[in-house]
Every structure is written in C-alpha cells, then in structure tokens.
PDB file of N, CA and C in Angstrom:
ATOM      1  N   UNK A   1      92.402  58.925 181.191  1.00  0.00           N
ATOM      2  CA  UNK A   1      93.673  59.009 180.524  1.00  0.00           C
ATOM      3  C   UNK A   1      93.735  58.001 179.372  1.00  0.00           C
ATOM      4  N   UNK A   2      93.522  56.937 179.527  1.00  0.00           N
ATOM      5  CA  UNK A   2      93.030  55.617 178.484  1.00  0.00           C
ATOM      6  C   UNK A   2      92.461  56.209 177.478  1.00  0.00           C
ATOM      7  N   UNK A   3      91.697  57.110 177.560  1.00  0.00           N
ATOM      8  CA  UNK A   3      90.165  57.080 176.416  1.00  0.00           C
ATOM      9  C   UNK A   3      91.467  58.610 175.381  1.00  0.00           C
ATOM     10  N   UNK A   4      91.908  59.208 176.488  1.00  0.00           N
ATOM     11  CA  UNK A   4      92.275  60.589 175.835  1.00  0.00           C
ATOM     12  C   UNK A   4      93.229  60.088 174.902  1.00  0.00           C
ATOM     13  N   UNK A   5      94.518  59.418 175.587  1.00  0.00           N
ATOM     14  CA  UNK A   5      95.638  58.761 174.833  1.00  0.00           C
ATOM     15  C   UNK A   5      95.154  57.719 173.120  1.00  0.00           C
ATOM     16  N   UNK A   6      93.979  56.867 173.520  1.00  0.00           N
ATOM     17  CA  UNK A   6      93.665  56.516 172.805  1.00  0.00           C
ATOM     18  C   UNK A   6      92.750  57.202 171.362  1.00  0.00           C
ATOM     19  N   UNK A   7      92.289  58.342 171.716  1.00  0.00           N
ATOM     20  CA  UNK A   7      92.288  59.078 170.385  1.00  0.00           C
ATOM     21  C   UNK A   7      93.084  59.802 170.254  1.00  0.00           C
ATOM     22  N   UNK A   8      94.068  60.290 171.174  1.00  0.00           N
ATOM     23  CA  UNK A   8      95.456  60.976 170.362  1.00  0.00           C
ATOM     24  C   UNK A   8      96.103  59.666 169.190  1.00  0.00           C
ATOM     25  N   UNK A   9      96.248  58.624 169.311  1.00  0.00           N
ATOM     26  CA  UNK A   9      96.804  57.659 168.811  1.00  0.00           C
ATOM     27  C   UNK A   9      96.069  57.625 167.406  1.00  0.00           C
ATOM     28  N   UNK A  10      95.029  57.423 167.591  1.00  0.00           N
ATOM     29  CA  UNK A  10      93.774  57.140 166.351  1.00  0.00           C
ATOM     30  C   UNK A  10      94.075  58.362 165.408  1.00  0.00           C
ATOM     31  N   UNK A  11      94.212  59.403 165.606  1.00  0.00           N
ATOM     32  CA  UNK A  11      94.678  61.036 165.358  1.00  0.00           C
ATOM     33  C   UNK A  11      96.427  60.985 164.363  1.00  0.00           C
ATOM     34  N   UNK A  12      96.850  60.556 165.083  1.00  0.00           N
ATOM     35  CA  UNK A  12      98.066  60.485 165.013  1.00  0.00           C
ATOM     36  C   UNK A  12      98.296  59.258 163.819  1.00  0.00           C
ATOM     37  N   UNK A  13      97.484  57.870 163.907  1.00  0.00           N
ATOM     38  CA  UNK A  13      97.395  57.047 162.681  1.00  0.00           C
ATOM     39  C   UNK A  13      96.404  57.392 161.495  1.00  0.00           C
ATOM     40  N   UNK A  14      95.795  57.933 161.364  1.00  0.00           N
ATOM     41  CA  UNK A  14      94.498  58.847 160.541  1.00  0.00           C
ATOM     42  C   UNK A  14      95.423  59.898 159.679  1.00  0.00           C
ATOM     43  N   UNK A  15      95.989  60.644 160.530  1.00  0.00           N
ATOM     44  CA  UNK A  15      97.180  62.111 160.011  1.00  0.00           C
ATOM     45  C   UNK A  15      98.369  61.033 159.152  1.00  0.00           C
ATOM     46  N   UNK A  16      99.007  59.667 159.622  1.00  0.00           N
ATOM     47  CA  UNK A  16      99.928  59.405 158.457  1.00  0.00           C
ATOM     48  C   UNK A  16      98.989  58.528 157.204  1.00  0.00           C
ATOM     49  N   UNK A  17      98.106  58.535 157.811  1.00  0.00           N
ATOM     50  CA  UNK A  17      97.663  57.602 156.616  1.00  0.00           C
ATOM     51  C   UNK A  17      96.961  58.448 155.432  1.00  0.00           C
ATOM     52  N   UNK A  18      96.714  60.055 156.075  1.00  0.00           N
ATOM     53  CA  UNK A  18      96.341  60.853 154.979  1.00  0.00           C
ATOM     54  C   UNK A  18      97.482  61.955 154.306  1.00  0.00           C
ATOM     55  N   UNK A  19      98.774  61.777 155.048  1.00  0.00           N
ATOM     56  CA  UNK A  19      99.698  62.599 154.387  1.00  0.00           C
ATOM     57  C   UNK A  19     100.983  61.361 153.381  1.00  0.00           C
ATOM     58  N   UNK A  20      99.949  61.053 152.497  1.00  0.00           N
ATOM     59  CA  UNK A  20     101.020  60.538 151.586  1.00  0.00           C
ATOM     60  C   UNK A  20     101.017  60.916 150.127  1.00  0.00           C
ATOM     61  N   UNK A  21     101.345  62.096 150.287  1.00  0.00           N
ATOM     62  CA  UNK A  21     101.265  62.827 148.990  1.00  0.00           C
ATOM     63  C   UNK A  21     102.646  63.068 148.388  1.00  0.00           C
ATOM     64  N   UNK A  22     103.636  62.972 149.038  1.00  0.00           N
ATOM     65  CA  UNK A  22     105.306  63.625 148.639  1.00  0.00           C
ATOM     66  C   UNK A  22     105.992  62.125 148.821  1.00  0.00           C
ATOM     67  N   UNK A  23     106.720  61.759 148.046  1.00  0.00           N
ATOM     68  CA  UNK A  23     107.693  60.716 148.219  1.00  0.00           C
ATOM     69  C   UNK A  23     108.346  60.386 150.037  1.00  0.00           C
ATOM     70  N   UNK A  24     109.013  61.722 150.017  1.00  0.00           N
ATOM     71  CA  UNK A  24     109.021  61.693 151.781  1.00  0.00           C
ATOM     72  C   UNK A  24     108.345  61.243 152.110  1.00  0.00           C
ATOM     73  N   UNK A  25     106.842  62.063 152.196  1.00  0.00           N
ATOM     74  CA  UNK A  25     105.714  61.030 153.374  1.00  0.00           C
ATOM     75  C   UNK A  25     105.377  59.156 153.177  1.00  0.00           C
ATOM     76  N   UNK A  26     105.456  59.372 152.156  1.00  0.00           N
ATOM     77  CA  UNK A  26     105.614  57.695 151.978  1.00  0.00           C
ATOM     78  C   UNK A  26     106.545  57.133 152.151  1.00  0.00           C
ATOM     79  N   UNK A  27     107.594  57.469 152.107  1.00  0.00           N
ATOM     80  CA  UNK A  27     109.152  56.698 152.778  1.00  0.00           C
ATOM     81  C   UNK A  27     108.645  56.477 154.405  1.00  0.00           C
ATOM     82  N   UNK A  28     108.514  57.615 155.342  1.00  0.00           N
ATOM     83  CA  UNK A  28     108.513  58.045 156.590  1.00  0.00           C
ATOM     84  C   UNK A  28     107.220  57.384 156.972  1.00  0.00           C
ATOM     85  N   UNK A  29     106.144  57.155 156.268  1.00  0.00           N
ATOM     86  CA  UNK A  29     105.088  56.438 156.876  1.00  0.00           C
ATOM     87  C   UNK A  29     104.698  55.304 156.755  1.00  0.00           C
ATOM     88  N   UNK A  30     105.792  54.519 155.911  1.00  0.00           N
ATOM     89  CA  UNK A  30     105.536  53.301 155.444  1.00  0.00           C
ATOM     90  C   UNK A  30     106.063  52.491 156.732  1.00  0.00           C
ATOM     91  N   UNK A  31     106.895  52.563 157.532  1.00  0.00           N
ATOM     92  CA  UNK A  31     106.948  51.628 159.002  1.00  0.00           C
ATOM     93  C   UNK A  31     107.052  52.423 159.587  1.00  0.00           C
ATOM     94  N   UNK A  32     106.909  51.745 161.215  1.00  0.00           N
ATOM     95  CA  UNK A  32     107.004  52.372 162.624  1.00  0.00           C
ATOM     96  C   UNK A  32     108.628  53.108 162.323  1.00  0.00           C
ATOM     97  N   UNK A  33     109.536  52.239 162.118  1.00  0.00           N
ATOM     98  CA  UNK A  33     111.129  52.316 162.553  1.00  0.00           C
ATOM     99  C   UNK A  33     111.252  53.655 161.656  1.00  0.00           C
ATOM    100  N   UNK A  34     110.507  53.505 160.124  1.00  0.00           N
ATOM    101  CA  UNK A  34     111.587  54.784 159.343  1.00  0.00           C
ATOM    102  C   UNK A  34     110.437  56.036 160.416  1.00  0.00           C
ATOM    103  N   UNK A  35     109.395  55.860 160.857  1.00  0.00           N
ATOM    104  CA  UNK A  35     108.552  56.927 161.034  1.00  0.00           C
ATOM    105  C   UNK A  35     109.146  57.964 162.363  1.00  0.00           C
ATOM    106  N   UNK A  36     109.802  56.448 163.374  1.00  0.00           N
ATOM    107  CA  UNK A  36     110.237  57.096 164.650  1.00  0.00           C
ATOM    108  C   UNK A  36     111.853  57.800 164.202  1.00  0.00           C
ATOM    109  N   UNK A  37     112.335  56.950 163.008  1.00  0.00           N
ATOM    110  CA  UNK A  37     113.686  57.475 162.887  1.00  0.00           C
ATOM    111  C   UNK A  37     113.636  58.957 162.403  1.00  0.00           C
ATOM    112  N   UNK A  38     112.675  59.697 161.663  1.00  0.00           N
ATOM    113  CA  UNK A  38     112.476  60.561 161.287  1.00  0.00           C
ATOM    114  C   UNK A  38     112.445  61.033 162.165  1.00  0.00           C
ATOM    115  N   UNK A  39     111.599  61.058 163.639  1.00  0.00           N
ATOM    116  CA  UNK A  39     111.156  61.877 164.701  1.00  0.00           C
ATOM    117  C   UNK A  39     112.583  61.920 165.612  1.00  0.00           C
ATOM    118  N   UNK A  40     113.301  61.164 165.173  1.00  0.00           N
ATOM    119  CA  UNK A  40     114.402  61.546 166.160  1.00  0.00           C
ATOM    120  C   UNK A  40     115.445  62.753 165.553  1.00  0.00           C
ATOM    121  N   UNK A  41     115.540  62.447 164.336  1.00  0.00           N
ATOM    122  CA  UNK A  41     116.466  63.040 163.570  1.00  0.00           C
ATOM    123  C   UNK A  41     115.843  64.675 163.435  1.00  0.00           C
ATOM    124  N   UNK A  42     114.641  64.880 163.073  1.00  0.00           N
ATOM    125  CA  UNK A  42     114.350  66.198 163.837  1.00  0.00           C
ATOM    126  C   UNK A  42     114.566  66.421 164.899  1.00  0.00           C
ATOM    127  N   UNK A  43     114.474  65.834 166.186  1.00  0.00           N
ATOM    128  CA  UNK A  43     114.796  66.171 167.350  1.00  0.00           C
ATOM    129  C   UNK A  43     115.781  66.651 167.317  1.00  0.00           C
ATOM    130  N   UNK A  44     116.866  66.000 166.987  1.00  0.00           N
ATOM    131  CA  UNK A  44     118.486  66.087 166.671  1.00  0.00           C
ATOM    132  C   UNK A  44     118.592  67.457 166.346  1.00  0.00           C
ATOM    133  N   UNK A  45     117.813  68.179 165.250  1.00  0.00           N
ATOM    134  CA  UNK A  45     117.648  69.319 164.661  1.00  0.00           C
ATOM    135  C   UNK A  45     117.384  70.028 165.271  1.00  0.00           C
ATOM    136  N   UNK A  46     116.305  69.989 166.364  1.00  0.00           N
ATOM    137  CA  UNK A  46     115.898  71.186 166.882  1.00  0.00           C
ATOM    138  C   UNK A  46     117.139  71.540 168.438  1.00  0.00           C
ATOM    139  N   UNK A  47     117.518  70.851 168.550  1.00  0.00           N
ATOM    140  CA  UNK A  47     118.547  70.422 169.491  1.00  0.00           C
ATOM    141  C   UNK A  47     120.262  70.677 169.043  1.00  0.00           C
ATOM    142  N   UNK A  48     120.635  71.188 167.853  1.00  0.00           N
ATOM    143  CA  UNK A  48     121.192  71.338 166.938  1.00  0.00           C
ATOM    144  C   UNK A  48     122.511  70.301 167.561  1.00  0.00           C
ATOM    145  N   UNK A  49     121.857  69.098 167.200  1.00  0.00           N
ATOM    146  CA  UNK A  49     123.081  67.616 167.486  1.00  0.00           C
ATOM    147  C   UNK A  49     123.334  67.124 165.819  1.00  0.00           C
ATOM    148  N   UNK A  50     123.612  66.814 165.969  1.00  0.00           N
ATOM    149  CA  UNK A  50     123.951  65.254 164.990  1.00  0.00           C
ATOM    150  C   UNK A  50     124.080  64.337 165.835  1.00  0.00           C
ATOM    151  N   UNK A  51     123.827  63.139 165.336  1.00  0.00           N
ATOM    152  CA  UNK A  51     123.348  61.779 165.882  1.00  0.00           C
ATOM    153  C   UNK A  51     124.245  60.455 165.480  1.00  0.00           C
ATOM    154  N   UNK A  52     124.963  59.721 165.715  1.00  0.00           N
ATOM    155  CA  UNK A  52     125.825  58.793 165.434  1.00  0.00           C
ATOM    156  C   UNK A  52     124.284  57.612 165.413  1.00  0.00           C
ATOM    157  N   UNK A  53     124.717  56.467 163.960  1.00  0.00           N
ATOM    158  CA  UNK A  53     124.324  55.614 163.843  1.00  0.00           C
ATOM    159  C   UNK A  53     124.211  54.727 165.304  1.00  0.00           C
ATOM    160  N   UNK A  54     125.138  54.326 165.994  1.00  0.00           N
ATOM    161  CA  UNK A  54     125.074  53.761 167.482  1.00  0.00           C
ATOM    162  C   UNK A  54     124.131  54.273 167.939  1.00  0.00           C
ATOM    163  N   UNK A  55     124.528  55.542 168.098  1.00  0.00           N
ATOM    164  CA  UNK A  55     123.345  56.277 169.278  1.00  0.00           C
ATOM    165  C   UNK A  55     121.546  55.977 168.904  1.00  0.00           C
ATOM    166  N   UNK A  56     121.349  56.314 167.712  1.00  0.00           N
ATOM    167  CA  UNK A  56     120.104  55.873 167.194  1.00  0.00           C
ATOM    168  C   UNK A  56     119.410  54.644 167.707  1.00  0.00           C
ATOM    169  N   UNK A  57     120.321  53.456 166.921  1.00  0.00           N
ATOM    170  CA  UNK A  57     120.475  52.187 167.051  1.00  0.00           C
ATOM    171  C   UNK A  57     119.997  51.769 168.827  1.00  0.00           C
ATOM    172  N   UNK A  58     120.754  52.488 169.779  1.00  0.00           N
ATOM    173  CA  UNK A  58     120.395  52.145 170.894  1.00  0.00           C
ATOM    174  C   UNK A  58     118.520  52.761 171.248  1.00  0.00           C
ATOM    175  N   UNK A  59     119.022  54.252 171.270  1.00  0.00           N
ATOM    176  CA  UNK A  59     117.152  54.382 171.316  1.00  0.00           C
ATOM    177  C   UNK A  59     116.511  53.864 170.683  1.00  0.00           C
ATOM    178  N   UNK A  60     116.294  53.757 169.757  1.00  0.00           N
ATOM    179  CA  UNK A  60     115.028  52.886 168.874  1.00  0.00           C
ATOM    180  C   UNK A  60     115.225  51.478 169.173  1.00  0.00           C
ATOM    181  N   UNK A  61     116.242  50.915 169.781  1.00  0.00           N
ATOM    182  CA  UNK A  61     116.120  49.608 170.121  1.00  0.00           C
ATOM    183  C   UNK A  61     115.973  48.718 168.814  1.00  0.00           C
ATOM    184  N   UNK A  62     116.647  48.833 167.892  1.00  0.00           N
ATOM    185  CA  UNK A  62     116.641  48.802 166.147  1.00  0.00           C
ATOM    186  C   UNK A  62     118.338  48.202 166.147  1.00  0.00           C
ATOM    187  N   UNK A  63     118.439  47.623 165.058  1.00  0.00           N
ATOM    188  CA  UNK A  63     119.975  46.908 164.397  1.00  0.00           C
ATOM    189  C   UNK A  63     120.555  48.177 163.894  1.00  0.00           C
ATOM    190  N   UNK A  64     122.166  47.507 163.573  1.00  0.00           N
ATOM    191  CA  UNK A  64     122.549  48.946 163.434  1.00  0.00           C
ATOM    192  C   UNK A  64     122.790  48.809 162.023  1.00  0.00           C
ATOM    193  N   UNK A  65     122.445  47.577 161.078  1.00  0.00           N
ATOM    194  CA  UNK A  65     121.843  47.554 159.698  1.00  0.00           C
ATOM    195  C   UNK A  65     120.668  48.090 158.920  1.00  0.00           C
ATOM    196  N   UNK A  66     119.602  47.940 160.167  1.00  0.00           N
ATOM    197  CA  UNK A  66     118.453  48.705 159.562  1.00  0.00           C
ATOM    198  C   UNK A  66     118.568  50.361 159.893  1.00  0.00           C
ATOM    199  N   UNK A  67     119.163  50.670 161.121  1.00  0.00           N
ATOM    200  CA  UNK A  67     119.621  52.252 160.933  1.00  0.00           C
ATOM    201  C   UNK A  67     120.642  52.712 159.746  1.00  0.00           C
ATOM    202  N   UNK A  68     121.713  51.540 159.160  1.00  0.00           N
ATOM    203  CA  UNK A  68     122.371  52.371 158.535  1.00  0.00           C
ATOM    204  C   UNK A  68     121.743  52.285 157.322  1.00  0.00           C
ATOM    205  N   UNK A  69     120.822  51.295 156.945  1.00  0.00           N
ATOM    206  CA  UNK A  69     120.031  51.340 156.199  1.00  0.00           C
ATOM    207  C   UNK A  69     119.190  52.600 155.412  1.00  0.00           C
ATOM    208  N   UNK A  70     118.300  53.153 156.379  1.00  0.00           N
ATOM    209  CA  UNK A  70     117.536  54.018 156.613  1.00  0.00           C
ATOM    210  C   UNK A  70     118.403  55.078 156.302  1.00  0.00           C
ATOM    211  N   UNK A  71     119.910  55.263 157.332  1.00  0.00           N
ATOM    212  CA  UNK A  71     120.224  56.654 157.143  1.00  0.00           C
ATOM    213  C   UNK A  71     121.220  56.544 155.138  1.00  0.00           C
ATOM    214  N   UNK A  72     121.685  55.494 154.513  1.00  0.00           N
ATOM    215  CA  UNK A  72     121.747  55.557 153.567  1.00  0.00           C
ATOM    216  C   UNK A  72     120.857  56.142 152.727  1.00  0.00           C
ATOM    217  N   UNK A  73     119.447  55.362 152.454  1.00  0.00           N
ATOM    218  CA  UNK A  73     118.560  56.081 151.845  1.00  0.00           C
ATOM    219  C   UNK A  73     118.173  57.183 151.580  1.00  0.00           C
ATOM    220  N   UNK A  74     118.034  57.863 152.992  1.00  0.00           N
ATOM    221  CA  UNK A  74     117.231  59.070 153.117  1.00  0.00           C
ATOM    222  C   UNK A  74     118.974  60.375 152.876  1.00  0.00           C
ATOM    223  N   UNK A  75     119.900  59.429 152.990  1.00  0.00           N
ATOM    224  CA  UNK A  75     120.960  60.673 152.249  1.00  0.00           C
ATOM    225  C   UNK A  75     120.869  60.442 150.838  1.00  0.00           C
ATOM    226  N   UNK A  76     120.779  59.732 150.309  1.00  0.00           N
ATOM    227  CA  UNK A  76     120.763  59.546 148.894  1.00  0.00           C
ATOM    228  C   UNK A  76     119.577  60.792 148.456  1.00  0.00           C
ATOM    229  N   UNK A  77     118.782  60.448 149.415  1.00  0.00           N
ATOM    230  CA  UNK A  77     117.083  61.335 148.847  1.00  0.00           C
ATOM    231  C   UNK A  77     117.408  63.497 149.513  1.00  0.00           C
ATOM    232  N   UNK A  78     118.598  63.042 149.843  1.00  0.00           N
ATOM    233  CA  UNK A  78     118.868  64.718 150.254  1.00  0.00           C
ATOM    234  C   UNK A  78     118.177  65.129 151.232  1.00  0.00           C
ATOM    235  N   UNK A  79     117.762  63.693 152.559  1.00  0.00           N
ATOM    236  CA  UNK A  79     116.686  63.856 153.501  1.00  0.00           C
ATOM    237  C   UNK A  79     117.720  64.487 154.798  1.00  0.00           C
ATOM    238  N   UNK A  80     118.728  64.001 155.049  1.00  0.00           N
ATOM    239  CA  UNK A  80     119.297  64.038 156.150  1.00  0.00           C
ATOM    240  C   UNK A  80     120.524  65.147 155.659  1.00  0.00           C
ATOM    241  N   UNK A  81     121.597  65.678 156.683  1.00  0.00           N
ATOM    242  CA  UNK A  81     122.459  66.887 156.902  1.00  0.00           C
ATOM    243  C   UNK A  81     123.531  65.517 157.173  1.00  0.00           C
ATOM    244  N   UNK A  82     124.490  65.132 156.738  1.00  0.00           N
ATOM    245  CA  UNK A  82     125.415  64.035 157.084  1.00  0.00           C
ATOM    246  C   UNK A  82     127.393  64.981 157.697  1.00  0.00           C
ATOM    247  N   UNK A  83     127.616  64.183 158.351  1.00  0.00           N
ATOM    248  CA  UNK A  83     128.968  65.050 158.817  1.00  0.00           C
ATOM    249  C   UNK A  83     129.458  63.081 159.280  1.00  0.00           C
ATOM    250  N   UNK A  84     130.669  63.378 158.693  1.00  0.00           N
ATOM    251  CA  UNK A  84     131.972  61.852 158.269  1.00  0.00           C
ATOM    252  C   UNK A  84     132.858  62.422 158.503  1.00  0.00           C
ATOM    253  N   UNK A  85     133.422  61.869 159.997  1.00  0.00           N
ATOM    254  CA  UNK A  85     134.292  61.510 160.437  1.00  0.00           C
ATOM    255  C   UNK A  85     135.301  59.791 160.192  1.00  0.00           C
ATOM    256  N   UNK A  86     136.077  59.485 160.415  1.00  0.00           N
ATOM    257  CA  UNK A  86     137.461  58.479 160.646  1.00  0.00           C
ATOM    258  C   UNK A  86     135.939  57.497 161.350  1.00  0.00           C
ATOM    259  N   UNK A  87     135.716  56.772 161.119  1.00  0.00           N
ATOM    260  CA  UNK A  87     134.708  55.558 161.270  1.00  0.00           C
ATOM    261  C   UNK A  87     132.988  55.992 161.987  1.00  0.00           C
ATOM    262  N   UNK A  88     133.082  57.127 161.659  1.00  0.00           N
ATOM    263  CA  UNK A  88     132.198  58.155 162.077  1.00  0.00           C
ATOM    264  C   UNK A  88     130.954  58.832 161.406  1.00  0.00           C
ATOM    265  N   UNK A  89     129.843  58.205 161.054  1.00  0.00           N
ATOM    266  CA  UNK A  89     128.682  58.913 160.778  1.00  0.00           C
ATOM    267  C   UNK A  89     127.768  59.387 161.481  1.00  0.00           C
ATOM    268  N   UNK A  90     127.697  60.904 161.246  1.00  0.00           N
ATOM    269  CA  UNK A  90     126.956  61.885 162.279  1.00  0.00           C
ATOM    270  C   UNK A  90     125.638  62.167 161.140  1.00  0.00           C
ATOM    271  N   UNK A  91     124.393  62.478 161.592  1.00  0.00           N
ATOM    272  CA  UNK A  91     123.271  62.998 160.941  1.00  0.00           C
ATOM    273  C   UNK A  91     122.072  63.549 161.500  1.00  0.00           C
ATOM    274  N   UNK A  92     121.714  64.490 161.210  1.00  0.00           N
ATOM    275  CA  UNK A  92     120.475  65.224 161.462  1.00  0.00           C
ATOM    276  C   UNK A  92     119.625  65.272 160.141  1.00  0.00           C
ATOM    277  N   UNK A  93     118.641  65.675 160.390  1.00  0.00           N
ATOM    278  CA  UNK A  93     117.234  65.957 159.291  1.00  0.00           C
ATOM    279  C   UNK A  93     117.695  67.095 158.505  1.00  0.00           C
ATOM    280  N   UNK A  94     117.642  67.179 157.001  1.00  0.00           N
ATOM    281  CA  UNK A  94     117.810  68.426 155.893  1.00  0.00           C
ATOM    282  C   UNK A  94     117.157  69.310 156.545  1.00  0.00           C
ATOM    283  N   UNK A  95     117.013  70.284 155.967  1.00  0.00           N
ATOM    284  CA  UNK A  95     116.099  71.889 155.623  1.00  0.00           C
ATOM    285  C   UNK A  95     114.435  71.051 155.370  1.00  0.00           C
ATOM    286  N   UNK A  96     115.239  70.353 154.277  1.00  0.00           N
ATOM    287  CA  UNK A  96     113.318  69.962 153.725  1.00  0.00           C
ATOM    288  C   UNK A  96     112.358  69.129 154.352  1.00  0.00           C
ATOM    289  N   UNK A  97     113.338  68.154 155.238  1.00  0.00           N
ATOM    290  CA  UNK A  97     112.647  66.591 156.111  1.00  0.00           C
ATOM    291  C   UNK A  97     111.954  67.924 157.063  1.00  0.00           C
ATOM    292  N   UNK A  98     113.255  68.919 157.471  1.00  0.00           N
ATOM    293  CA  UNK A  98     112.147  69.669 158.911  1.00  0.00           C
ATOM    294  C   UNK A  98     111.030  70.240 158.925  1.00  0.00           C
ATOM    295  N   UNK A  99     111.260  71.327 157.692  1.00  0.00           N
ATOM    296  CA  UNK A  99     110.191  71.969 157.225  1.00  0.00           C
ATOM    297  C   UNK A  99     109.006  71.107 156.844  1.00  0.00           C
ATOM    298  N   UNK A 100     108.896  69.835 156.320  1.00  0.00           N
ATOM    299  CA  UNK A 100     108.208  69.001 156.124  1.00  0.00           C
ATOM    300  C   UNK A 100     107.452  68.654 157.614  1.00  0.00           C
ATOM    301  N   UNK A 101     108.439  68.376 158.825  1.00  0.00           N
ATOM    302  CA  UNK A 101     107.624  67.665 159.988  1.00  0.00           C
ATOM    303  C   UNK A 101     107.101  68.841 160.576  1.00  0.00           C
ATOM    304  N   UNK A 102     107.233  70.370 160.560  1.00  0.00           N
ATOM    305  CA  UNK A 102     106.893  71.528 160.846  1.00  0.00           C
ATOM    306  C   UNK A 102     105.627  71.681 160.284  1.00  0.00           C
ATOM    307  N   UNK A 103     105.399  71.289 159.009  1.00  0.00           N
ATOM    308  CA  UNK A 103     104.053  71.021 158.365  1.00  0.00           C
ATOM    309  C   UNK A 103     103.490  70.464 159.055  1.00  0.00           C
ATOM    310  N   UNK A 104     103.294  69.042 159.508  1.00  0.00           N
ATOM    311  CA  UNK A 104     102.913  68.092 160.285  1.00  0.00           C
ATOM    312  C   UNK A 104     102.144  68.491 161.493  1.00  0.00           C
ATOM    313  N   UNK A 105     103.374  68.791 161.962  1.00  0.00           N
ATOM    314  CA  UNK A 105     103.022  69.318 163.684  1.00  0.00           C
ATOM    315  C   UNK A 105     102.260  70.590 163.798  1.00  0.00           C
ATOM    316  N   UNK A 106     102.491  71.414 162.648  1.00  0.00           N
ATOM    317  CA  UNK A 106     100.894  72.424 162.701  1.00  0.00           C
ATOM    318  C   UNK A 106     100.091  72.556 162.106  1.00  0.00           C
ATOM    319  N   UNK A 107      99.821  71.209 161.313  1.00  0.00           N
ATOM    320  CA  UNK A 107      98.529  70.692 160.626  1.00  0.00           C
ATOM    321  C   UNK A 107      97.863  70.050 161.882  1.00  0.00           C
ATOM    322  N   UNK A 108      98.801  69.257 162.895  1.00  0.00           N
ATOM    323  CA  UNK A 108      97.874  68.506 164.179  1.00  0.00           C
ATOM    324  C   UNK A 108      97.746  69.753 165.157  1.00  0.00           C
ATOM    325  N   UNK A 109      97.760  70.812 164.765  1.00  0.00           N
ATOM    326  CA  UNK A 109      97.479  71.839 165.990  1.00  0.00           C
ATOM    327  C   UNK A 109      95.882  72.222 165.673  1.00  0.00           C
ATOM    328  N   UNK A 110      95.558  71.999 164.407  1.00  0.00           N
ATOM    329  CA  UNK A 110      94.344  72.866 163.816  1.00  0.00           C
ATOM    330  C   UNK A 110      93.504  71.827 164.452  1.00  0.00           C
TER     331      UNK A 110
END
C-alpha cells in the first residue's frame, strides 16, 4: 500500500507540475491551499452546493483570510459561481474552473 500510494502521489505532483499552461493552472498549482481549495469547490459542483467561506475555512483547516482571499481572486478571474447573501458568501467552481478539472481527471485516467 506504501509503494502504490507513493507513486500515485509522485503522479499526481509530475501532472501539476506539467499542467501550467493556462493562467488557471498556475494560480491552482502554485500552493497546496489554492490547489485543495480548487478541489473542494468542484466538489461543491458536482454536489450542486455552494460553500460558505466558514465552511471551507474549517475543512482545509486554513484562516478565514486566506480563504477569503483565494475566493476574492478567483471571482475577480470569473473562476468561481458566487451567490451574496446579508453577511453571506456562498461559492462553487465556474463552467470553466470545472471543465478545466474534468480535463485533469481524464488526462490522469490515460
């Protein structure tokens, strides 16, 4: 299990270090935090949630400066689906962030 996990990992750091061709992929692969925040926020998507800054903040075990951080940015960049409520920011992944990690995930199938 050691040896298997450990080249899924190697696989998995190899694949971001060769998809930095689109502004996205270099936002999303430049740290752990924006890389996992991405992976949640699709989740969110496929799950058809939106995600409150808190909620994030708690899974990733992350500040809730560097999440709102992150989720600023990546709305500015037309990355995320945003819904504002009365002290309330909800967000999931755009059309393009998904279709983008859809790329991803069946480029690691081949």
């Amino acid at each position: 299990m050691v040896k298997t996990i450990s080249l899924h990992e190697i696989k998995i750091y190899q694949a971001r270090v060769d998809r930095t061709n689109t502004r996205m992929q270099r936002y999303f692969n430049s740290t752990p935090l924006r890389n996992v925040f991405a992976r949640i926020c699709n989740y969110a998507y496929t799950v058809n949630q939106f995600y409150s800054i808190s909620y994030v903040t708690k899974e990733l075990g992350s500040t809730r400066q560097a999440i709102s951080l992150i989720v600023d940015e990546c709305e500015k960049e037309g990355w995320l689906s945003i819904h504002r409520r009365a002290n309330k920011v909800e967000f999931q992944v755009s059309e393009e962030l998904f279709e983008s990690w859809r790329d991803y995930v069946y480029a690691r199938l081949i």
